[in-house]
Protein backbone atom coordinates (compact mmCIF):
# COMPACT_ATOMS: atom_id res chain seq x y z
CA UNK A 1 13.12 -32.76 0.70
CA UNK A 2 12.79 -29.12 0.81
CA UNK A 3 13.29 -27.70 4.08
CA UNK A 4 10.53 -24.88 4.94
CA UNK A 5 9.59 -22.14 7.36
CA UNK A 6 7.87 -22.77 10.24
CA UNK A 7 6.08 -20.46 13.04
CA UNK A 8 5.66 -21.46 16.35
CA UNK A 9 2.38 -22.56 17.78
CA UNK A 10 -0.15 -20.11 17.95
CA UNK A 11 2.56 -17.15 16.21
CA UNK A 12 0.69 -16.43 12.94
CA UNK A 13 3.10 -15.30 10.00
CA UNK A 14 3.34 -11.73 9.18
CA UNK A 15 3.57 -9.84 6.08
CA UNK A 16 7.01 -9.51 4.73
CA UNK A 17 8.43 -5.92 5.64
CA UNK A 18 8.29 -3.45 2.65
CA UNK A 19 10.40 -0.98 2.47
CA UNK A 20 9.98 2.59 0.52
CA UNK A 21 11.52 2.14 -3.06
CA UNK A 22 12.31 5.74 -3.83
CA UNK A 23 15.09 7.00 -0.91
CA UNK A 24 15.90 10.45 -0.71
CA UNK A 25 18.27 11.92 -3.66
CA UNK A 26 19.57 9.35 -6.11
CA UNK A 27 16.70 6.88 -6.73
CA UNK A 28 17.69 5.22 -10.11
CA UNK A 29 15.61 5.03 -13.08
CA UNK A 30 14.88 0.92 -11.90
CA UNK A 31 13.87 1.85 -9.04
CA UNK A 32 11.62 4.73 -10.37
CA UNK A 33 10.54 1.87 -13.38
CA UNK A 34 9.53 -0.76 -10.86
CA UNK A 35 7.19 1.75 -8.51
CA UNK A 36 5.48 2.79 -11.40
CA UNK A 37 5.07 -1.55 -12.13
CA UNK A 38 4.04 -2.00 -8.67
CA UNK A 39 1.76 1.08 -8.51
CA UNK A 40 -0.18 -0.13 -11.83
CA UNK A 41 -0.77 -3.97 -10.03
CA UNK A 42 -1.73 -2.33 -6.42
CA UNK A 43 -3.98 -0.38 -9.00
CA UNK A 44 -5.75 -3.24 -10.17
CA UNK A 45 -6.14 -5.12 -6.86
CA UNK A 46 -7.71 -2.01 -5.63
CA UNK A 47 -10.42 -2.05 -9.05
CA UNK A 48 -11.11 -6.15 -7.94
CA UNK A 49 -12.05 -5.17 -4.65
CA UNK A 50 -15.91 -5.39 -5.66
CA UNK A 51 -16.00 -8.87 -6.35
CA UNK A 52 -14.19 -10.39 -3.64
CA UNK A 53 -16.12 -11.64 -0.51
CA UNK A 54 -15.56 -9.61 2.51
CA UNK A 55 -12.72 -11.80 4.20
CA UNK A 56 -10.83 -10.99 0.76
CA UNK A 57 -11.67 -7.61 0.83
CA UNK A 58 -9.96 -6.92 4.12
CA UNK A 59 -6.89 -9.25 3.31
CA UNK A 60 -6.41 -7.30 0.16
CA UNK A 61 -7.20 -3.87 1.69
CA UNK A 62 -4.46 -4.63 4.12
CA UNK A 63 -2.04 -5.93 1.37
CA UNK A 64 -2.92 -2.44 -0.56
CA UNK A 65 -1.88 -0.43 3.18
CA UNK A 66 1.25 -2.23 3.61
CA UNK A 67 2.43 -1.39 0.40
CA UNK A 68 1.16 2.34 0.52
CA UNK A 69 2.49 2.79 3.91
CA UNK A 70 5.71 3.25 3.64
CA UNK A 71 5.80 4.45 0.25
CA UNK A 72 5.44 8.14 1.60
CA UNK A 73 6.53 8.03 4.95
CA UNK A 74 9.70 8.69 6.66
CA UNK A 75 10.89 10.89 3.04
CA UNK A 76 10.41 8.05 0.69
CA UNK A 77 9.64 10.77 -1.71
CA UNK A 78 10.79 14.69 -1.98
CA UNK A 79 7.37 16.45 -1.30
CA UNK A 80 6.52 19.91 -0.43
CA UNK A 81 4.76 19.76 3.26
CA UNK A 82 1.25 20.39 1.82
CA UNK A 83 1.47 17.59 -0.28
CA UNK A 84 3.09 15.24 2.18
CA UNK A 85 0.30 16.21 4.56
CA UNK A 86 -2.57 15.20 2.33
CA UNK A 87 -0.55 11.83 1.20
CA UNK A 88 -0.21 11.22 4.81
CA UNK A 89 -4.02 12.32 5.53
CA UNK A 90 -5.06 9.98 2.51
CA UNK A 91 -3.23 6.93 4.67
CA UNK A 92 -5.00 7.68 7.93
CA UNK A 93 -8.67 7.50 5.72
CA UNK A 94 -7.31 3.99 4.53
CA UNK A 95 -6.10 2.95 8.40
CA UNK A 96 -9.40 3.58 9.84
CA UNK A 97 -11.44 2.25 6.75
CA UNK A 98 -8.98 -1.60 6.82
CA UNK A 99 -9.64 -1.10 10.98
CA UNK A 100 -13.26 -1.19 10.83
CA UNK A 101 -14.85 -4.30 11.33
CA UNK A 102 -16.73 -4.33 8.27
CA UNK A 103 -14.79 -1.78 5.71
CA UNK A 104 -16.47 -0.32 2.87
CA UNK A 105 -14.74 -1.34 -0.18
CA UNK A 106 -15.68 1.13 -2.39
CA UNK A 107 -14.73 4.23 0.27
CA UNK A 108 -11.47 2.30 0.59
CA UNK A 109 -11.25 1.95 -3.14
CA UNK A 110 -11.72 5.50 -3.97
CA UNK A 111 -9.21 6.91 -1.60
CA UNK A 112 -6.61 4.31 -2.68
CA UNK A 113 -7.38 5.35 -6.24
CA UNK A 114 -6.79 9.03 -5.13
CA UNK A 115 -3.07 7.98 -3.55
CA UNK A 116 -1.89 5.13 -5.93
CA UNK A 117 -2.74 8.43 -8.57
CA UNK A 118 -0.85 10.60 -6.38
CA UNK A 119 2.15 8.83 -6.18
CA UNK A 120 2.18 7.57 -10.40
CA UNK A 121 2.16 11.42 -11.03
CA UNK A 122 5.27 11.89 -8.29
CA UNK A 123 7.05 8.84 -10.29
């Protein structure tokens, strides 16, 4: 029998913590490879938004955030301040757009698009 993970009663399971790939200075060419991988498949769950219902919108908008997130905060990646500004500005659109009750998929999709682009041209 394979033993399993459990939560307590009434603790619902988070997402696993992602951490930013790229660190400052020395990010390796796998590391740099495997963004760019990741990138193109948060890239196509952001183009199957359309279809979902709404519950599987907002699970896979948040899913999309969480990945995004951290992927230009805290220096993940050398940028000028202008640039980090508007990557960081970008974020805060997809925040409140996953926060709203009902989110629009298609705003949400085309600032995602805009960032996910962003950061394939910084890889």
């Amino acid at each position: 029998m394979s033993a399993s993970i459990h939560t307590s009663e009434g603790e619902s399971p988070g997402p696993a913590p992602i951490v930013p790939l790229l660190r400052e200075g020395g990010e390796g060419r796998e590391d740099r490879s495997l963004l760019n991988r990741q990138l193109r498949t948060i890239k196509e769950m952001i183009e199957d938004l359309e279809p979902q219902t709404a519950a599987g919108q907002k699970y896979s908008m948040e899913k999309v955030l969480a990945f995004l997130r951290p992927q230009i905060g805290h220096g993940a990646l050398s940028l000028s301040t202008r640039n980090g500004w508007e990557l960081s500005h970008l974020v805060e659109q997809l925040e409140r757009e996953v926060s709203r009750p009902v989110p629009d998929a298609r705003l949400f999709g085309d600032h995602a698009e805009a960032l996910v682009a962003l950061l394939l041209a910084t890889t």
